[in-house]
N, C-alpha and C. Protein backbone atom coordinates (compact mmCIF):
# COMPACT_ATOMS: atom_id res chain seq x y z
N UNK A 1 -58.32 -31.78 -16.90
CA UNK A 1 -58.92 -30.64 -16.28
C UNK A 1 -58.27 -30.31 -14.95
N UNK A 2 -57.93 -31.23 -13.81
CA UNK A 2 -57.36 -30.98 -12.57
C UNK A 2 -55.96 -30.53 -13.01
N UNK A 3 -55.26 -30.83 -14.23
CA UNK A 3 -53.98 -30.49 -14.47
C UNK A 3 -54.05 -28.99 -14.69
N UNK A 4 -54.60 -28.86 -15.17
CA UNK A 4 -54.76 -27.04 -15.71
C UNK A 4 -55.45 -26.06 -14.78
N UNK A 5 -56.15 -26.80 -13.85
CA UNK A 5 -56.35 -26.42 -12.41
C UNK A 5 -55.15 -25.65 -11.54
N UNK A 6 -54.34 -26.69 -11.60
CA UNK A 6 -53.42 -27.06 -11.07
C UNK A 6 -52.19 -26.08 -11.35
N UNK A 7 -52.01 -26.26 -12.37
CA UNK A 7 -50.82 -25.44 -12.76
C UNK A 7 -51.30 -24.13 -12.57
N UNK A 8 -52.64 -23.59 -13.06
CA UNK A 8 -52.66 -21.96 -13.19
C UNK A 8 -52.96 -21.62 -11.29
N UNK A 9 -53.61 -22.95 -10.37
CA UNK A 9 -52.96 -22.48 -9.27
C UNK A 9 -51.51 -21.90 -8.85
N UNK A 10 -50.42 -23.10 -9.08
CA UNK A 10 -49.30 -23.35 -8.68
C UNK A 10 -48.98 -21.73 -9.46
N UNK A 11 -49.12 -21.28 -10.83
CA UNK A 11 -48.55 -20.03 -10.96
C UNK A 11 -48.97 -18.72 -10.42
N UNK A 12 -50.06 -19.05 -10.13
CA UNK A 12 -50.76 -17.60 -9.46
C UNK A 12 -50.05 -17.87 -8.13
N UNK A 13 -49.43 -18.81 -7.59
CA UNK A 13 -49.10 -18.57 -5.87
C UNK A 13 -47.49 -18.66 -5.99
N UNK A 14 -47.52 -18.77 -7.36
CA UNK A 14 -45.62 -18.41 -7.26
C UNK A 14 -45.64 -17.00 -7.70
N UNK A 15 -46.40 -16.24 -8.50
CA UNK A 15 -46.62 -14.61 -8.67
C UNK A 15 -46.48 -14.32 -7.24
N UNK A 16 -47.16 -14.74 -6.46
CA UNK A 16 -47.77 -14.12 -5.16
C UNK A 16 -46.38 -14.00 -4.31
N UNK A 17 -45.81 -14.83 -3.86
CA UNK A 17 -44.83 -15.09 -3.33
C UNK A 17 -43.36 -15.16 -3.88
N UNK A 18 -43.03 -14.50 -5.24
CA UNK A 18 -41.74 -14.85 -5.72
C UNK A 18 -41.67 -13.41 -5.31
N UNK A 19 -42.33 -12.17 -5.80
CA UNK A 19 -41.39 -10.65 -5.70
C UNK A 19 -41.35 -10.48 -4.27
N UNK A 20 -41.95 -11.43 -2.95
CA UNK A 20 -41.83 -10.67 -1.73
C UNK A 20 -40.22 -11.31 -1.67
N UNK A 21 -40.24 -12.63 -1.86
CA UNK A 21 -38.74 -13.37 -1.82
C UNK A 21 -37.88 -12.48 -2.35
N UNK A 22 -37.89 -11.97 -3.70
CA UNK A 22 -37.00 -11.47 -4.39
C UNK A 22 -36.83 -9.48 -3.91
N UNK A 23 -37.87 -9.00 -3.19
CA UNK A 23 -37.71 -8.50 -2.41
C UNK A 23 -36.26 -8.28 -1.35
N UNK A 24 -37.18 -9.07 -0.48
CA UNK A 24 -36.18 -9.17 1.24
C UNK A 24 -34.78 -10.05 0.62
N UNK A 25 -34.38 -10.14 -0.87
CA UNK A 25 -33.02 -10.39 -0.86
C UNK A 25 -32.51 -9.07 -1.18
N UNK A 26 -33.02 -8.58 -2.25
CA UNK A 26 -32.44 -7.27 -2.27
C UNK A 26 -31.93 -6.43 -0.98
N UNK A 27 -32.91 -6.34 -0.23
CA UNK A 27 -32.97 -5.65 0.81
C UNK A 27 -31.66 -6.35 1.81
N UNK A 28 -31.39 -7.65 1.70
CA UNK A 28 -30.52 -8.11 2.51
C UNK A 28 -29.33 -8.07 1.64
N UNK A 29 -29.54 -8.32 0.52
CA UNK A 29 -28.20 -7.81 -0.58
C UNK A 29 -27.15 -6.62 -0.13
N UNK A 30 -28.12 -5.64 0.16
CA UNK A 30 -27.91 -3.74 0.48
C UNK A 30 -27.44 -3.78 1.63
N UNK A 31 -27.90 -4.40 2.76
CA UNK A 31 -26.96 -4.36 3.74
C UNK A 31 -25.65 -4.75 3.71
N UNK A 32 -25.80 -6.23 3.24
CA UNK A 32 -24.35 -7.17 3.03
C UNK A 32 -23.09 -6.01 2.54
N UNK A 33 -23.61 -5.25 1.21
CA UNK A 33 -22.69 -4.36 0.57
C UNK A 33 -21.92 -3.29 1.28
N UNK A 34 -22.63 -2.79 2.39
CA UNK A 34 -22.16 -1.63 3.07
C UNK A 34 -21.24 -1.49 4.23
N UNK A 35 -20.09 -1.18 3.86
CA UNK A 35 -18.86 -1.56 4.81
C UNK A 35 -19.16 -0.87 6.25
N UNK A 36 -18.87 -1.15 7.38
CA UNK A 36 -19.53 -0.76 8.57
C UNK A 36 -18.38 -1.06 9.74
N UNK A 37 -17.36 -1.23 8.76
CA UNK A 37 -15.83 -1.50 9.58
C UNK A 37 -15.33 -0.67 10.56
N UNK A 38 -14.45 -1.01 11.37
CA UNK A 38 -13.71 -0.09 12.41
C UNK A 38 -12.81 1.06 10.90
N UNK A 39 -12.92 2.38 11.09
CA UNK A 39 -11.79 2.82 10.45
C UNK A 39 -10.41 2.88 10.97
N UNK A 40 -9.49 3.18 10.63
CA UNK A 40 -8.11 3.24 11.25
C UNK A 40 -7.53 4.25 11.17
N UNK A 41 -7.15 4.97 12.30
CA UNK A 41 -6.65 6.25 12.44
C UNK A 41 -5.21 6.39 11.67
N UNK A 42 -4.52 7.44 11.47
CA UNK A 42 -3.39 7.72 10.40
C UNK A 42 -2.26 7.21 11.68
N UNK A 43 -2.55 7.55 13.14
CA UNK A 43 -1.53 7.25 14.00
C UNK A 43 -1.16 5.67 14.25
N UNK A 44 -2.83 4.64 14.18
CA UNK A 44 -2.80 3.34 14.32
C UNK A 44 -1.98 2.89 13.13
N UNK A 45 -2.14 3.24 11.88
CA UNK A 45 -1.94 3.06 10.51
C UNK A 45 -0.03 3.20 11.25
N UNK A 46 0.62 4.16 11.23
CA UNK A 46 1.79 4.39 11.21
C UNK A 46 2.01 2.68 12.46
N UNK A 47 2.16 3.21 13.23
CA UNK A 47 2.28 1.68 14.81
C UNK A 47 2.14 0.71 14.40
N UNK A 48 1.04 0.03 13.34
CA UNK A 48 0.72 -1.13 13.01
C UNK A 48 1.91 -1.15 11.82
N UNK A 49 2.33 -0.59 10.89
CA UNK A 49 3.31 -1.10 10.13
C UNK A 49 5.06 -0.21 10.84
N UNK A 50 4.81 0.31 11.44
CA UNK A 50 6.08 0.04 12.45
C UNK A 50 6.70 -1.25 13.20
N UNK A 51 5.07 -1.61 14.03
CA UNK A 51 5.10 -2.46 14.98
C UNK A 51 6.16 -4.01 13.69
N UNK A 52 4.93 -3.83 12.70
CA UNK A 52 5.09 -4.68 11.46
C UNK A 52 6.89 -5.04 10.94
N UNK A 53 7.17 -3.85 10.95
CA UNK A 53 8.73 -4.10 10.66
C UNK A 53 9.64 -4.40 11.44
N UNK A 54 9.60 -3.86 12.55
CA UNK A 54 10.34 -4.44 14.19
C UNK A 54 10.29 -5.32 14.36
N UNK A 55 9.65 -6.23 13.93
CA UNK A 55 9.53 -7.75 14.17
C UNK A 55 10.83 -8.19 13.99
N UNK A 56 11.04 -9.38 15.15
CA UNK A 56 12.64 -9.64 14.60
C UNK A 56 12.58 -11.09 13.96
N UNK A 57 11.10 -11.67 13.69
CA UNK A 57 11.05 -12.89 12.93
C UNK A 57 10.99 -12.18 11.28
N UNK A 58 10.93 -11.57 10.96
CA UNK A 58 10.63 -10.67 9.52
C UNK A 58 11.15 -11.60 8.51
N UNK A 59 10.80 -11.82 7.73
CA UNK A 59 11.26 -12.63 6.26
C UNK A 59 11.77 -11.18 5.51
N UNK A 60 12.28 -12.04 4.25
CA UNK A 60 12.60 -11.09 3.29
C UNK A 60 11.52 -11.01 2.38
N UNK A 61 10.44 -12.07 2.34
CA UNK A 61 8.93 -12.01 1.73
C UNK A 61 8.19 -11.03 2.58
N UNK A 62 8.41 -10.96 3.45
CA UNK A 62 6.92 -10.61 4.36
C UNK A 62 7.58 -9.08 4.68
N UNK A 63 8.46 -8.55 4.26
CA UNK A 63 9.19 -7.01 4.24
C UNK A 63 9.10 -6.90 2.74
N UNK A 64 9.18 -7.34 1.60
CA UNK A 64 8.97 -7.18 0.14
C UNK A 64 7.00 -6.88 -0.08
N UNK A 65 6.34 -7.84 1.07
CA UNK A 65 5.09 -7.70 1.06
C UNK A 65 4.36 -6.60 1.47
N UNK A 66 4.67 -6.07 2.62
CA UNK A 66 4.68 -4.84 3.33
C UNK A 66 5.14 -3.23 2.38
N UNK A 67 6.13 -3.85 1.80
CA UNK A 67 6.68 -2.25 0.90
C UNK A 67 5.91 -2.39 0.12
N UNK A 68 5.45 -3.56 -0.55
CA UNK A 68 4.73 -3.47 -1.71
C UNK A 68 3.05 -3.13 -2.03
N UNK A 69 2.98 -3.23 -0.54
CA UNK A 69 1.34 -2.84 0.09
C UNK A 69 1.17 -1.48 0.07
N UNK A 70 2.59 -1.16 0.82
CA UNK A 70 2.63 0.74 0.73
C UNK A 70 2.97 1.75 -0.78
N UNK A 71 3.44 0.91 -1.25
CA UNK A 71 3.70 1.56 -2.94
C UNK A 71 2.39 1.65 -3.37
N UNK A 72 1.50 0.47 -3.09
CA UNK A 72 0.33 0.24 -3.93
C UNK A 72 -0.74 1.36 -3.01
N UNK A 73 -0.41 2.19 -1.96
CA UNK A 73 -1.18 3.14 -1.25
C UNK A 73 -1.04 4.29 -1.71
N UNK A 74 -2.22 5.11 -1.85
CA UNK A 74 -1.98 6.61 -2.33
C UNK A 74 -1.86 7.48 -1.13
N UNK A 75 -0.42 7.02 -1.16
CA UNK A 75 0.21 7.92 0.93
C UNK A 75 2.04 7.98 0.51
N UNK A 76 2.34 8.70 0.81
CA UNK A 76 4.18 8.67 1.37
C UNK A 76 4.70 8.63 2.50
N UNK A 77 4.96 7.36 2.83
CA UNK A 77 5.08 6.82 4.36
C UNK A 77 5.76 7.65 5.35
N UNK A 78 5.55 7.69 6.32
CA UNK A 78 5.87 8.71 7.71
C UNK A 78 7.50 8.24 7.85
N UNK A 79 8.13 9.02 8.30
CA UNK A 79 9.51 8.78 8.17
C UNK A 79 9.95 7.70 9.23
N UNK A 80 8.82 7.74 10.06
CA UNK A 80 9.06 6.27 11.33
C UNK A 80 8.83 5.11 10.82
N UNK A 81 8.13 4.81 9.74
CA UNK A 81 7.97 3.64 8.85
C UNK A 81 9.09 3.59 7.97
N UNK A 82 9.46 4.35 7.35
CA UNK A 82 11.18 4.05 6.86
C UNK A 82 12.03 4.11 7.58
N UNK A 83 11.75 4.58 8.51
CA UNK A 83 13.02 4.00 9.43
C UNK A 83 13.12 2.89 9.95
N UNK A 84 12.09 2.44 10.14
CA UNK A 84 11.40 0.79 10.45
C UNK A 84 11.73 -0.20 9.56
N UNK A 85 11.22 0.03 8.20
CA UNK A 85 11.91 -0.14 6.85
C UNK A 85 13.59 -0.78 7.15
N UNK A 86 13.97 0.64 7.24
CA UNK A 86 15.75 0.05 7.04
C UNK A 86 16.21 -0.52 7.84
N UNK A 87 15.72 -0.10 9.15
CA UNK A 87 16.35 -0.94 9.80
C UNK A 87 16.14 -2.79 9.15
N UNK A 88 14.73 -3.39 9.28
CA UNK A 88 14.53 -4.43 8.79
C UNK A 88 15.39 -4.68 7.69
N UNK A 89 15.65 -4.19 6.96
CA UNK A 89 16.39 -4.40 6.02
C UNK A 89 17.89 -4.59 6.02
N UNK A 90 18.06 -3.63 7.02
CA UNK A 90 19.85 -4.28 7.76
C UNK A 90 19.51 -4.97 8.53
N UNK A 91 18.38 -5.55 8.90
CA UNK A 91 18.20 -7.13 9.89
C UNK A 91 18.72 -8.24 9.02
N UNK A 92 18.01 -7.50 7.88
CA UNK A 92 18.07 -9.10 6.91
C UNK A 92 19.30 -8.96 6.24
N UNK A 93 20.33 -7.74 5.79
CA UNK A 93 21.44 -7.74 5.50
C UNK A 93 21.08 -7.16 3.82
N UNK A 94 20.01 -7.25 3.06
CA UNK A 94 19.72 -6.50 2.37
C UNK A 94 19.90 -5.04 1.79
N UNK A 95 20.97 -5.04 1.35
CA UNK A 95 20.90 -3.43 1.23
C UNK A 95 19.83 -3.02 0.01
N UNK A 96 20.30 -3.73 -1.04
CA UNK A 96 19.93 -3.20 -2.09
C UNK A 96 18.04 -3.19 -2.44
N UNK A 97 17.52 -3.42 -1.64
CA UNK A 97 16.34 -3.21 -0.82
C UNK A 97 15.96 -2.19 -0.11
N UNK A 98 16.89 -1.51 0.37
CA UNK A 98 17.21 -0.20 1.28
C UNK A 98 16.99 0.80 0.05
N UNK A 99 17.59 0.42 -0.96
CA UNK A 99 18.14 1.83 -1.86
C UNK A 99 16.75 1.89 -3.11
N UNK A 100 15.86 0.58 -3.18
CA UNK A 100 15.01 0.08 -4.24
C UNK A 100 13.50 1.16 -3.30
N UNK A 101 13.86 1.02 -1.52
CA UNK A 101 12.49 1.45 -1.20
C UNK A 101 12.51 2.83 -1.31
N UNK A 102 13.64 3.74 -1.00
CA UNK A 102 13.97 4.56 -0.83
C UNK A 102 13.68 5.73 -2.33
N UNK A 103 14.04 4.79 -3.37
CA UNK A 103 13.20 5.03 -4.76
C UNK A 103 11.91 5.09 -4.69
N UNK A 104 11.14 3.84 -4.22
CA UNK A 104 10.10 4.43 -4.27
C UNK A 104 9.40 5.47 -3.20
N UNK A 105 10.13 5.70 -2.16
CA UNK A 105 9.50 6.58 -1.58
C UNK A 105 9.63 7.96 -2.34
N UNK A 106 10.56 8.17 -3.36
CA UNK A 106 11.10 9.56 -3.72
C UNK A 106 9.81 9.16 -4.89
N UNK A 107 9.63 8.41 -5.45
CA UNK A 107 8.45 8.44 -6.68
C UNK A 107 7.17 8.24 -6.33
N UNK A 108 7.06 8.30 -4.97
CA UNK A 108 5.53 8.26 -4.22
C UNK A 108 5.60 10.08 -4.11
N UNK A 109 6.56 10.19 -3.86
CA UNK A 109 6.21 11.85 -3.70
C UNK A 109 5.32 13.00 -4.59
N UNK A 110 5.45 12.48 -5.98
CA UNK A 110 5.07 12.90 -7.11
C UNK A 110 5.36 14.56 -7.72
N UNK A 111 4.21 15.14 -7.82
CA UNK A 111 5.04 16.52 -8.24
C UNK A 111 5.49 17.25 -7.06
N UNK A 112 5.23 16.44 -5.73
CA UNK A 112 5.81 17.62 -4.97
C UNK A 112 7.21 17.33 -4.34
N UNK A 113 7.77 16.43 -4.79
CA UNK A 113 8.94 15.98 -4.88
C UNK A 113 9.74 16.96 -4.09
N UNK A 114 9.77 17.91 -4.67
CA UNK A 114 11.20 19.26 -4.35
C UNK A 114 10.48 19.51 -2.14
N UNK A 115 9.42 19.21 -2.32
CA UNK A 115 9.08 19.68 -0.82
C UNK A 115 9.15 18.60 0.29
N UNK A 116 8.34 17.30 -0.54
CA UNK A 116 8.33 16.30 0.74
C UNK A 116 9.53 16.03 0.36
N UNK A 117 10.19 15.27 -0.70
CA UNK A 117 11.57 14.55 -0.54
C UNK A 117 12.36 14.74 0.39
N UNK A 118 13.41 15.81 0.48
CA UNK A 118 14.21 16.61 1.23
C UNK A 118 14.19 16.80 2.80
N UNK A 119 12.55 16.64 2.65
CA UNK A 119 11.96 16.60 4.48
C UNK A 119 12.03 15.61 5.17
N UNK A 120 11.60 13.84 4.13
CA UNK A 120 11.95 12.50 4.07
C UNK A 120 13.47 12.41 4.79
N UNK A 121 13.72 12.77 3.70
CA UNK A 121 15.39 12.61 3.83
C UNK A 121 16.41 13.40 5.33
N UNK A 122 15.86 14.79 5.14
CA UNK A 122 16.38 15.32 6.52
C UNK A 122 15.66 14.24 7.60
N UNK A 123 14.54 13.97 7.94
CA UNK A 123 14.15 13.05 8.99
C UNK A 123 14.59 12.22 9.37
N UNK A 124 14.88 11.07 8.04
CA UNK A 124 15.81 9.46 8.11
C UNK A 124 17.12 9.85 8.33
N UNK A 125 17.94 11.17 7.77
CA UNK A 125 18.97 10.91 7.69
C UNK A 125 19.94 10.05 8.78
N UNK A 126 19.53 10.43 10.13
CA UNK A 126 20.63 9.69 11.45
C UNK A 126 20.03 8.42 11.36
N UNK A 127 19.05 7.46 11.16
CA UNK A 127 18.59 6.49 10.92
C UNK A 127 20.16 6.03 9.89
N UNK A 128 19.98 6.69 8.63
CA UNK A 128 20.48 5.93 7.92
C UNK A 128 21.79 6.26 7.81
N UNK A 129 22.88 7.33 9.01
CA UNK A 129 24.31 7.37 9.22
C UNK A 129 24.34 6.05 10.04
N UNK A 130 23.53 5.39 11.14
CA UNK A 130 23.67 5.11 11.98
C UNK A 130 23.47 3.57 11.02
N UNK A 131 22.63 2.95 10.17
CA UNK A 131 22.93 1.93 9.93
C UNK A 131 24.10 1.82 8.35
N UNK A 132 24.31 2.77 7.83
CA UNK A 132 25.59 2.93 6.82
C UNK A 132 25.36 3.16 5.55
N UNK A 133 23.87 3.47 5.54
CA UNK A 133 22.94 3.27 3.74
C UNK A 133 23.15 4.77 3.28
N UNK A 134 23.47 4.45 2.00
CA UNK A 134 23.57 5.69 1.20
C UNK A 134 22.01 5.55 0.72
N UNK A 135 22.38 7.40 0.06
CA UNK A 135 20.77 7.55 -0.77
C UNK A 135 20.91 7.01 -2.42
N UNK A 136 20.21 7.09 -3.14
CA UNK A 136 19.91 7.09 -4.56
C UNK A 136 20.87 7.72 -5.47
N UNK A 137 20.48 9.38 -4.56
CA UNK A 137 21.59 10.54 -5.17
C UNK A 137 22.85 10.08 -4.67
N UNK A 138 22.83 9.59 -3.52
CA UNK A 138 24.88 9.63 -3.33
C UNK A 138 25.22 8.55 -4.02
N UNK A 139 24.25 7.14 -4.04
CA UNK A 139 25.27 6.32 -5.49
C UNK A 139 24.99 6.73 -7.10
N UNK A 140 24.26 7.99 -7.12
CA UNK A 140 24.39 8.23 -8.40
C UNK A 140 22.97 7.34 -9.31
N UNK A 141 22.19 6.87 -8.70
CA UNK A 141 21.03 6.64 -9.36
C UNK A 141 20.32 7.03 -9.67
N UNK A 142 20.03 8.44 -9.53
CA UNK A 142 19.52 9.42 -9.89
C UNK A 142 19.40 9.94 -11.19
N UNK A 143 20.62 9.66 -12.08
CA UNK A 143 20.71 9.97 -13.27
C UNK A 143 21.16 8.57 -13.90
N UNK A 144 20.84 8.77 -15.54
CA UNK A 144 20.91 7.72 -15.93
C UNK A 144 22.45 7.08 -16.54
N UNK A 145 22.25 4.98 -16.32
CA UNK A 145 23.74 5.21 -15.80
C UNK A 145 24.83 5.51 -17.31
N UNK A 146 24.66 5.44 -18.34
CA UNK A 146 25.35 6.67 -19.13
C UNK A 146 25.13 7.22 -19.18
N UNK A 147 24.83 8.71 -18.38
CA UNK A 147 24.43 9.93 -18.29
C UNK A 147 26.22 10.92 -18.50
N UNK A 148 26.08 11.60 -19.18
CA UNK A 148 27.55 12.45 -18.95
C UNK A 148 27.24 13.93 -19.57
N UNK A 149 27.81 14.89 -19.15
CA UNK A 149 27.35 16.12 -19.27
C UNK A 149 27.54 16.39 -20.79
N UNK A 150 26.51 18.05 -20.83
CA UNK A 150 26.53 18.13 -22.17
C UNK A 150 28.17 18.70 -23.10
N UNK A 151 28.20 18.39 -23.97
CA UNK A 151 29.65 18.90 -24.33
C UNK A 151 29.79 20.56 -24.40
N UNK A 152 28.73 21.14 -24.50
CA UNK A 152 29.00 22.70 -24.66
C UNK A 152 28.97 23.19 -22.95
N UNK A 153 29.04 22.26 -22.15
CA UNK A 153 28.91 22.64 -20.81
C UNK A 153 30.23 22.11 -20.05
N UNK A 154 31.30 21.75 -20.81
CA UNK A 154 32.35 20.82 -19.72
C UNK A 154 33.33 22.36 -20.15
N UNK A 155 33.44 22.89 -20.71
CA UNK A 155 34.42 23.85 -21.25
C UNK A 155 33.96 25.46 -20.43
């Protein structure tokens, strides 16, 4: 008899007290979820991965890590970040790194290709007389590499 006492106590005072518990987690759940971070301005954003590439300790990991952060961004980097870019990249003596980012900056562009590209490119260009890097188009990567014109067009 005290057992069955007992228990239909013990359950009536865990009714009582389990939904306020299960409650105030929810409620602390909902906060936890809600990001409340500093945002980062587009100007900090550019400085911080400038600052990022100027580094003159730079690996060839930790510049592969960095491009690969910005590929994976739905953005086409400011032309002071590729210039930041190459240079690092003639730190490390890397060219063919130079010519791999430079791809993807032209395929981050997407359909508007014909507008930003060209603007990219006029921007970097003294950047990249000044360290010796060709583009994509001047080694011909652009097209594919047996590409050769059509025959009703060489005549």
């Amino acid at each position: 008899m005290l057992r069955i006492i007992a228990g239909s106590a013990s359950s009536t005072l865990k009714r009582a007290i389990l939904p306020a518990a299960s409650a105030t987690s929810q409620v602390q759940q909902q906060s936890r979820a809600s990001h409340g971070g500093p945002v980062e301005t587009d100007e900090e954003f550019d400085a911080r991965y400038e600052a990022y590439f100027n580094r003159p300790d730079i690996d060839h990991w930790e510049i592969r890590k960095a491009m690969n952060d910005l590929a994976g961004m739905d953005l086409v980097p400011e032309p002071r970040i590729i210039c930041a870019a190459m240079r690092a990249c003639r730190r490390l003596n890397d060219y063919a790194l130079t010519t791999r980012f430079l791809e993807c900056v032209k395929d981050k562009c997407g359909g508007e290709v014909d507008k930003i590209y060209p603007y990219i490119l006029q921007e970097i260009k003294p950047t990249l007389v000044e360290l010796g890097i060709s583009t994509p188009e001047e080694l011909g990567y652009d097209k594919p590499e047996l590409w050769c014109e059509e025959p009703e067009d060489i005549h």
